[in-house]
Protein backbone atom coordinates (compact mmCIF):
# COMPACT_ATOMS: atom_id res chain seq x y z
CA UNK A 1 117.88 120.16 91.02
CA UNK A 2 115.62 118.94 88.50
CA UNK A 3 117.52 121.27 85.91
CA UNK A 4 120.60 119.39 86.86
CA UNK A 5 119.17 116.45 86.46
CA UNK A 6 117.43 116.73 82.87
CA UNK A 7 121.10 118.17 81.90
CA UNK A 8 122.39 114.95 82.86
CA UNK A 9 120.05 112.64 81.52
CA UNK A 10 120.52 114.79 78.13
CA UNK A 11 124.25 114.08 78.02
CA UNK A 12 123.95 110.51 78.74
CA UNK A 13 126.70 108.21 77.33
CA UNK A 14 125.17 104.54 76.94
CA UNK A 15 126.90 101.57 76.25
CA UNK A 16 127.03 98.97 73.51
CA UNK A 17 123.81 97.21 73.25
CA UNK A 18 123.55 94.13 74.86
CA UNK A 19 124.00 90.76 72.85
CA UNK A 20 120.95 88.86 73.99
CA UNK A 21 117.11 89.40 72.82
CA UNK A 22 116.43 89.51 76.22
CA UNK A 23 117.35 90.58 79.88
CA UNK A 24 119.90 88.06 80.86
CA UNK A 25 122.72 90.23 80.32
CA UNK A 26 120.46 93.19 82.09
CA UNK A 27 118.20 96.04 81.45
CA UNK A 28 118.32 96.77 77.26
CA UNK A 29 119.64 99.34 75.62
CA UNK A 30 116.46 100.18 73.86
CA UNK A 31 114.21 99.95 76.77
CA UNK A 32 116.68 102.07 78.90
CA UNK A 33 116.92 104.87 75.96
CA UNK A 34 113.03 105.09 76.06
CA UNK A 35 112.52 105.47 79.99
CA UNK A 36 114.96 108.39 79.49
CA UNK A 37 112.45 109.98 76.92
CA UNK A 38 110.16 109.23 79.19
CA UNK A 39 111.67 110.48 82.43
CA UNK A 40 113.08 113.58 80.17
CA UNK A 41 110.03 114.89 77.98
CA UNK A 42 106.52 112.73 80.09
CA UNK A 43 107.74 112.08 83.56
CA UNK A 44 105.82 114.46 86.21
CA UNK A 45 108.45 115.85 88.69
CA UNK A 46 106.11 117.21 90.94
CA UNK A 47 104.52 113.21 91.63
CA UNK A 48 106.82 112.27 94.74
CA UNK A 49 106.19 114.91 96.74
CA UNK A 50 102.44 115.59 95.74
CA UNK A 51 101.78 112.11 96.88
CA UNK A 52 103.92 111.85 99.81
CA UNK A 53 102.24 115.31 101.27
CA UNK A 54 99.29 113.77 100.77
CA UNK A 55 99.63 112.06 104.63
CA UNK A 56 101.32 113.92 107.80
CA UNK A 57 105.18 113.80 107.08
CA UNK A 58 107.28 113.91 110.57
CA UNK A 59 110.43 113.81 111.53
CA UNK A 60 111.91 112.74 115.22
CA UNK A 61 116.05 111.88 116.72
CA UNK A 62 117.42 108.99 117.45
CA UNK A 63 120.70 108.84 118.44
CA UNK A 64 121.36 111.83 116.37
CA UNK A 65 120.15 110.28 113.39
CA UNK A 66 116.83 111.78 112.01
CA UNK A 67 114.18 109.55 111.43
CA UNK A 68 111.47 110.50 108.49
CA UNK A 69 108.24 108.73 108.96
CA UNK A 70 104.22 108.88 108.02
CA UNK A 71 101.76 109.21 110.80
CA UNK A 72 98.33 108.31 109.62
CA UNK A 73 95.57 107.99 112.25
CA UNK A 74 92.16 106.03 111.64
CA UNK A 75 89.42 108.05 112.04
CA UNK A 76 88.16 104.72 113.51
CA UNK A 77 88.57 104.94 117.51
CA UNK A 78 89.30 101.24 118.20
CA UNK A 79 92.12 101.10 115.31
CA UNK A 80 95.37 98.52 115.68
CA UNK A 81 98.73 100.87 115.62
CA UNK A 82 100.62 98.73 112.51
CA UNK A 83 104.49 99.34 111.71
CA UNK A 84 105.25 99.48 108.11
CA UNK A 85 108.81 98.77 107.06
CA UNK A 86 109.63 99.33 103.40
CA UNK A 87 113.27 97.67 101.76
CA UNK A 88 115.68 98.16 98.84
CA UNK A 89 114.61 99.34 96.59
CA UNK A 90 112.00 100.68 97.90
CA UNK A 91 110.62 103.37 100.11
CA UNK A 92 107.61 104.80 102.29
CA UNK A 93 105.84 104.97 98.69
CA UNK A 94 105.31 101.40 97.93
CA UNK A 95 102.32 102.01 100.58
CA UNK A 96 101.05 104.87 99.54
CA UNK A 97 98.05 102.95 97.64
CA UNK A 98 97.52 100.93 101.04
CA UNK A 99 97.11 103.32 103.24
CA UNK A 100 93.84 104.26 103.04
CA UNK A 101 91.95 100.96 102.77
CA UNK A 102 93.68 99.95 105.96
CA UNK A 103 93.11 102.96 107.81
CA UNK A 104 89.62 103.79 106.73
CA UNK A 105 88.44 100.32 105.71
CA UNK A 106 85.05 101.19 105.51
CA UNK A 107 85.23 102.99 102.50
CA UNK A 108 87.11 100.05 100.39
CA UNK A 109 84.64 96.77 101.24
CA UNK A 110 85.77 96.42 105.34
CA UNK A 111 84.56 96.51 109.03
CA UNK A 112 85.31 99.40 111.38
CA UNK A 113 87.48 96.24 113.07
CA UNK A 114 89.90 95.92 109.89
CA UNK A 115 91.35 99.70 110.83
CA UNK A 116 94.70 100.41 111.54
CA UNK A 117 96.67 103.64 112.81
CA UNK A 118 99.76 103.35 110.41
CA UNK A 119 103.55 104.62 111.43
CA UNK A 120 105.28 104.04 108.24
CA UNK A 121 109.09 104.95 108.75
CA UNK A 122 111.97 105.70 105.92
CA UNK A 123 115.10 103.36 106.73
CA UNK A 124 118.44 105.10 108.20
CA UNK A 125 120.06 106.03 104.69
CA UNK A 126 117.00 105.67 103.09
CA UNK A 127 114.21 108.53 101.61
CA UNK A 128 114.19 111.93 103.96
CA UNK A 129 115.90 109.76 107.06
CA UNK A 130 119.53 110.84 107.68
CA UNK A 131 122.07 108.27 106.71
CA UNK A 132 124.67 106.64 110.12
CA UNK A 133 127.63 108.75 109.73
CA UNK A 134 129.04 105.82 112.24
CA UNK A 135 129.01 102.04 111.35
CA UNK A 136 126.28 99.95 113.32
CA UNK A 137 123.31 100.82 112.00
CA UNK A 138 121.97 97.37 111.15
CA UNK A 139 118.72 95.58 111.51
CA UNK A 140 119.16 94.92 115.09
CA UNK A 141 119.63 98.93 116.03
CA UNK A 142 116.67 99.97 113.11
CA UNK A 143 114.45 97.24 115.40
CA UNK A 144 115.32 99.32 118.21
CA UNK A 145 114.75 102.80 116.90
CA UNK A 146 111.80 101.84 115.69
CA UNK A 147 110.41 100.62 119.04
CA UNK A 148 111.50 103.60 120.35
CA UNK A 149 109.31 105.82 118.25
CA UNK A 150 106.03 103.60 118.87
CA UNK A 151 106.87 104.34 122.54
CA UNK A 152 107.59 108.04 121.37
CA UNK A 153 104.01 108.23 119.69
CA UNK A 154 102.17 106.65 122.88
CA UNK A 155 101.64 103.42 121.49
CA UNK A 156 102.01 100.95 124.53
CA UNK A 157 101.38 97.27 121.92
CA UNK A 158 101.88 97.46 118.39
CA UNK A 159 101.77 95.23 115.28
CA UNK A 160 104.62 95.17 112.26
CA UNK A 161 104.43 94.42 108.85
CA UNK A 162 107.47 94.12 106.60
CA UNK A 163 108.80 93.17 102.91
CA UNK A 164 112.55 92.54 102.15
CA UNK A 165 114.57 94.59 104.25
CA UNK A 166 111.13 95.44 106.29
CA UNK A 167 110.69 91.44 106.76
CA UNK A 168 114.08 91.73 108.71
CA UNK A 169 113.35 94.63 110.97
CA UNK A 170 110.05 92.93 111.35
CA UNK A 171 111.22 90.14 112.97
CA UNK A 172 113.70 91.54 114.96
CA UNK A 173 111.28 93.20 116.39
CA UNK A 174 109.37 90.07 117.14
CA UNK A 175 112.21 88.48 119.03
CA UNK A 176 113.53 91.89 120.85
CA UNK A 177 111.15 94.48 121.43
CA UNK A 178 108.33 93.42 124.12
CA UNK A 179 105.84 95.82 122.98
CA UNK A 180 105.51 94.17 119.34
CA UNK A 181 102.83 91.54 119.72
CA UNK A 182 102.46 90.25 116.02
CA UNK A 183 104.08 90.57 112.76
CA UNK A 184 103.03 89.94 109.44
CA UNK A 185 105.87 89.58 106.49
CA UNK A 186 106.11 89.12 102.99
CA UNK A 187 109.38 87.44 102.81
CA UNK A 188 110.52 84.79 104.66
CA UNK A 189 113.71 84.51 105.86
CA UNK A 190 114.36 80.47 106.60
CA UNK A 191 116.52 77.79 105.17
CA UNK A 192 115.92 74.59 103.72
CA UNK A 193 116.09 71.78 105.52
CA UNK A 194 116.29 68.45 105.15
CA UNK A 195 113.37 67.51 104.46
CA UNK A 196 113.08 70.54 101.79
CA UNK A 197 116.21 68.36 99.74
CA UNK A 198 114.73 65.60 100.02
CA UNK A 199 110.51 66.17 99.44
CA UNK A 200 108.87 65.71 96.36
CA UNK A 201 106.04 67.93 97.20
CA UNK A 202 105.12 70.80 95.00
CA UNK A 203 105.57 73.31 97.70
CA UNK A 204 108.90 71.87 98.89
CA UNK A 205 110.31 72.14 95.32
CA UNK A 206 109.71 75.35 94.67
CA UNK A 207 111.19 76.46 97.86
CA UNK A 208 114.44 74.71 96.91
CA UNK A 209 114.05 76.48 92.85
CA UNK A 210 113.74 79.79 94.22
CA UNK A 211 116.32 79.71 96.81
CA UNK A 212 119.06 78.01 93.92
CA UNK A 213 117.61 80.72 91.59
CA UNK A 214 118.08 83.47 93.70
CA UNK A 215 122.30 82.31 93.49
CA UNK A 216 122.88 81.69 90.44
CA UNK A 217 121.03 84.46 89.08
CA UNK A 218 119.50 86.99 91.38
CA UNK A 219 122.42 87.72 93.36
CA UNK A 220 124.89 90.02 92.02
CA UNK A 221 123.83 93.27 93.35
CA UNK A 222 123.67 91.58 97.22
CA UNK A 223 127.60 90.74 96.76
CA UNK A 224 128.36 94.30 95.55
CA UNK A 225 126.34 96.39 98.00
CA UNK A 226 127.28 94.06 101.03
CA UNK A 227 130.96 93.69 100.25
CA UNK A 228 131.82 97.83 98.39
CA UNK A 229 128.80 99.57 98.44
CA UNK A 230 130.51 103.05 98.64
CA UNK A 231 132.43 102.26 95.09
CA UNK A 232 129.51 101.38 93.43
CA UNK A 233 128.07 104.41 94.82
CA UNK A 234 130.08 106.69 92.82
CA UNK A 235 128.55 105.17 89.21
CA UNK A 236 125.29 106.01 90.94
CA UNK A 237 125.47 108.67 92.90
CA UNK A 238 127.15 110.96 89.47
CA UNK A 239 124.60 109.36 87.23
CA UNK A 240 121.04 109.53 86.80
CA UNK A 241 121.08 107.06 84.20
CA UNK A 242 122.83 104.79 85.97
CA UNK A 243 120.44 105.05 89.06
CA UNK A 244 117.78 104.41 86.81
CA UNK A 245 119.16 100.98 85.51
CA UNK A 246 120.20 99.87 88.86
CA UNK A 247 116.70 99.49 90.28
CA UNK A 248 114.70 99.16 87.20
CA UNK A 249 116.12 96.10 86.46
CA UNK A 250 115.26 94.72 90.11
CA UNK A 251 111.46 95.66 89.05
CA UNK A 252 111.93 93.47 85.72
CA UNK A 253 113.42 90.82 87.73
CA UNK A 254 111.71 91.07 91.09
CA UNK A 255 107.76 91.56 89.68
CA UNK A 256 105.59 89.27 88.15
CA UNK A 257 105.73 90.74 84.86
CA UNK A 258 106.88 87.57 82.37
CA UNK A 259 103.86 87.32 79.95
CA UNK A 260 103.83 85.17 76.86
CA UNK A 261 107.64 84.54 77.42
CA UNK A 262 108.40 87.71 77.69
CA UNK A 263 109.80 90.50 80.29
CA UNK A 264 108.30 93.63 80.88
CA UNK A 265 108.27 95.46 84.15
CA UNK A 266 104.88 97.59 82.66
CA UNK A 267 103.50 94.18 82.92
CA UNK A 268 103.37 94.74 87.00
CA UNK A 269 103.91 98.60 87.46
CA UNK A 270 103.28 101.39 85.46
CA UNK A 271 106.40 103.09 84.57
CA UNK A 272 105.83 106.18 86.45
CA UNK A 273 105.52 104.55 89.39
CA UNK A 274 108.80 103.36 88.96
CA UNK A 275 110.50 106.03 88.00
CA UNK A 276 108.92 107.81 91.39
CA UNK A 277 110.94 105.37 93.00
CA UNK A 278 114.22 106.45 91.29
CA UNK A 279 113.48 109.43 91.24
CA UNK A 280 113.36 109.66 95.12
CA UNK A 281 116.40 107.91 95.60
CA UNK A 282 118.10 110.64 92.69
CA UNK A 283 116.30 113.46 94.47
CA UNK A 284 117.42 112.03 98.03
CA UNK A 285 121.11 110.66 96.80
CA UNK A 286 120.73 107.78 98.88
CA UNK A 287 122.39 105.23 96.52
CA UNK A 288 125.61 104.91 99.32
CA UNK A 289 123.55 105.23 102.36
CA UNK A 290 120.86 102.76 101.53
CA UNK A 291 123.53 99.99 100.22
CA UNK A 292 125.33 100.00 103.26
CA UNK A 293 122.62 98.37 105.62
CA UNK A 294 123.69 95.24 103.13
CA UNK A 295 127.57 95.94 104.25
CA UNK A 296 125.71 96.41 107.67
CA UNK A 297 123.49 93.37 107.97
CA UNK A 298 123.44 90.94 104.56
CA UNK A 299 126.54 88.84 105.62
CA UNK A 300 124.87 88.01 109.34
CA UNK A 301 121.86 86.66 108.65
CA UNK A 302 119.18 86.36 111.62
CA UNK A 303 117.56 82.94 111.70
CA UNK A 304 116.20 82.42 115.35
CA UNK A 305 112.50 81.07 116.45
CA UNK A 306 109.81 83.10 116.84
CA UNK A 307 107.37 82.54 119.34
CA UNK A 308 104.92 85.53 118.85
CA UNK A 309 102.00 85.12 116.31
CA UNK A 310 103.18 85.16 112.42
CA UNK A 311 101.58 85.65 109.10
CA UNK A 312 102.86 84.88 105.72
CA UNK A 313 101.77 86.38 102.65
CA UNK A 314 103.90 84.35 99.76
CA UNK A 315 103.24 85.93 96.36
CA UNK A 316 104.30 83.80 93.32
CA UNK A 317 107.44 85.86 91.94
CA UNK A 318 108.50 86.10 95.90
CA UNK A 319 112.22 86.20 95.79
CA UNK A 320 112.52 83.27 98.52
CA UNK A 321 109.05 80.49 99.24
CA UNK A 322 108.85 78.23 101.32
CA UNK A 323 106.19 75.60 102.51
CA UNK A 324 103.88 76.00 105.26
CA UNK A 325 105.70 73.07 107.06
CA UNK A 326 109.02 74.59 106.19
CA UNK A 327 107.72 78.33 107.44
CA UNK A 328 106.49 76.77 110.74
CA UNK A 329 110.41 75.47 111.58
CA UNK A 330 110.95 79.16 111.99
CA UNK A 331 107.68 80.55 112.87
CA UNK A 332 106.55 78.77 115.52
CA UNK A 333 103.18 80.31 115.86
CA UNK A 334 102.34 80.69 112.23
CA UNK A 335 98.63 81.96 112.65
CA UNK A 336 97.95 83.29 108.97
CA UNK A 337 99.80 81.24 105.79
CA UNK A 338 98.59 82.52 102.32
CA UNK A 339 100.60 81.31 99.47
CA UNK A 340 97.31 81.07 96.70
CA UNK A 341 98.09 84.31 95.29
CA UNK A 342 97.95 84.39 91.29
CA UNK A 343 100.06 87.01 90.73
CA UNK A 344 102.32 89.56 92.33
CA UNK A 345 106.05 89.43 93.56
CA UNK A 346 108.43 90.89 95.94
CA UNK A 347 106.91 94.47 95.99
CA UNK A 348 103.37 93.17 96.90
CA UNK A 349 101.78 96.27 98.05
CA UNK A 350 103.09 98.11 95.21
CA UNK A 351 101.83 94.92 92.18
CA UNK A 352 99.08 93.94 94.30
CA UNK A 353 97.66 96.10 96.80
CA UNK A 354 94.18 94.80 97.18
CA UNK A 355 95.78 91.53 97.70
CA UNK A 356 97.65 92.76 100.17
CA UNK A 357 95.30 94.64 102.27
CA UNK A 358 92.94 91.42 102.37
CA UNK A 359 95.59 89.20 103.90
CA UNK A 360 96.37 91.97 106.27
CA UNK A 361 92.64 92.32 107.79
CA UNK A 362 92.62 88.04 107.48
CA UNK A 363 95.76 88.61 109.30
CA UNK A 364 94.60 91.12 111.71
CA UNK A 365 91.55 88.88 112.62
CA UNK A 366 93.26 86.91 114.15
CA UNK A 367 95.49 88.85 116.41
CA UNK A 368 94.42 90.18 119.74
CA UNK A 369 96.07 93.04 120.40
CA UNK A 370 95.56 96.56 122.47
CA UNK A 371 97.53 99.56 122.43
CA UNK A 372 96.02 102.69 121.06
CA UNK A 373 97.10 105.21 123.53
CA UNK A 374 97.73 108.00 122.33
């Protein structure tokens, strides 16, 4: 496979440059040219699976769909069982950096208390999961899968944690399953309001900028993968190149990596960690599958209450903000609000995993939960 794919990168065909000095009209010609070197001639091939063997890989059935998922047990006995939920495009290896810290806390600066078992599974369509061969397979039914396996792994209470598509499941899970007691997200998912329009507060404002930026400008690839994902599928499916440019732009656009004016993606994530990340969607050809839970789920979007205990980590270059008093509309027992973050964006464990881990043991702190029964 890797043969194949060097063959293919070799006889690229690449487009006209663009006519902008910057990204507006996408990811460059020049910059795209180089990661290809790179990926070609630098790129280690043997990375993905060397560091996702590093942790227990399992697999388990769910309505004949097979579920691929990390298992990672604190050697700490009184450990919190935490459900990780990666998005697009992303995968189980966004946490790989995290897991440690949070499992063995006492090694990186934390209590015995801070530890967490972690059951970090790969989407439907996603990574090493099987994709639906059936329509259906939305946020609602991942929820449920997914509360099936903590029962499946002897967990009777459980926490969840989730970023984009992750935030989604997370809070499905909050408002379905009864043995979720707490979740902790890193997007949002609520609407202005009134008050929102019509605020002059700092907080308020920004929540109304991102939201109208994310329109106008961030939204392209949501229309396309939630209205045809299986044409756009072909372009990526046939083309490693193309794969590549899909989701590397997302990291220019997505990460806080604007410095001095100008866009760089390096400025966030070194580019072999991104190119893990295409490179397991390549390896995996998941580029149909994992664009359907858009045709799936995008257009329906979930806004009830939630009752259960929330946190909020809100980094900078989020995709969508929103105020404290805007998140509490939605959140109705908003225990942990952190939006002071300097940098990082819409892959926060990936740009800032220290960051990350802190809120999540502030978080943790102040959740009372039991359910370590395995």
């Amino acid at each position: 496979m890797i043969e194949d794919v060097l063959r293919r990168l070799e006889q690229t065909r690449y487009p006209d440059a663009e006519t902008v000095e910057d990204w507006k009209q996408g990811l460059p010609l020049s910059y795209q040219q180089e990661l290809i070197r790179h990926w070609r001639h630098d790129y280690d091939w043997q990375r993905v699976p060397q560091r996702l063997n590093q942790y227990q890989n399992f697999v388990a059935q769910f309505d004949g769909i097979n579920i691929h998922f990390l298992h990672i047990r604190s050697p700490h006995s009184g450990a919190t069982p935490l459900l990780m939920t990666h998005g697009w495009p992303g995968s189980v290896l966004e946490f790989l950096d995290v897991i440690d810290p949070l499992t063995d806390p006492t090694k990186s600066g934390g209590t015995p208390g801070d530890a967490f078992h972690l059951i970090i599974p790969s989407l439907p369509g996603f990574g090493f999961s099987d994709a639906p061969t059936d329509p259906g397979v939305g946020v609602e039914k991942i929820a449920a899968i997914w509360d099936e396996l903590m029962h499946r792994l002897g967990y009777s209470n459980y926490l969840a944690q989730g970023g984009d598509w992750g935030s989604l499941v997370t809070q499905s899970l909050l408002t379905t399953a009864t043995h979720c007691k707490a979740g902790h997200i890193n997007l949002p998912i609520v609407l202005p309001d009134e008050l929102t329009l019509a605020s002059n507060e700092p907080a308020e404002q920004a929540t109304l900028a991102a939201a109208m930026h994310y329109q106008d400008n961030e939204s392209g690839y949501s229309r396309q993968q939630s209205t045809r994902p299986q044409t756009l599928a072909y372009s990526l499916a046939d083309s490693p190149s193309g794969q590549m440019a899909w989701i590397i732009e997302k990291f220019a656009q997505w990460t806080d990596c604007e410095r001095n004016g100008e866009r760089n993606p390096e400025n966030a994530l070194h580019r072999d960690v991104m190119l893990d990340v295409v490179t397991h969607y390549w390896m995996t050809n998941t580029a149909a599958s994992s664009a359907r839970l858009y045709w799936e789920s995008f257009n329906n979007p979930e806004y009830t209450p939630i009752d259960l205990p929330v946190g909020i980590s809100l980094f900078p270059k989020e995709l969508f903000l929103c105020s404290e008093r805007l998140a509490k509309t939605r959140y109705r027992h908003l225990i942990f609000f952190n939006n002071t973050h300097e940098r990082g964006g819409h892959f926060a464990a990936l740009e800032q995993p220290d960051a990350f881990v802190a809120d999540l043991r502030k978080w943790h702190a102040l959740v009372d939960v039991k359910g370590s029964t395995e």
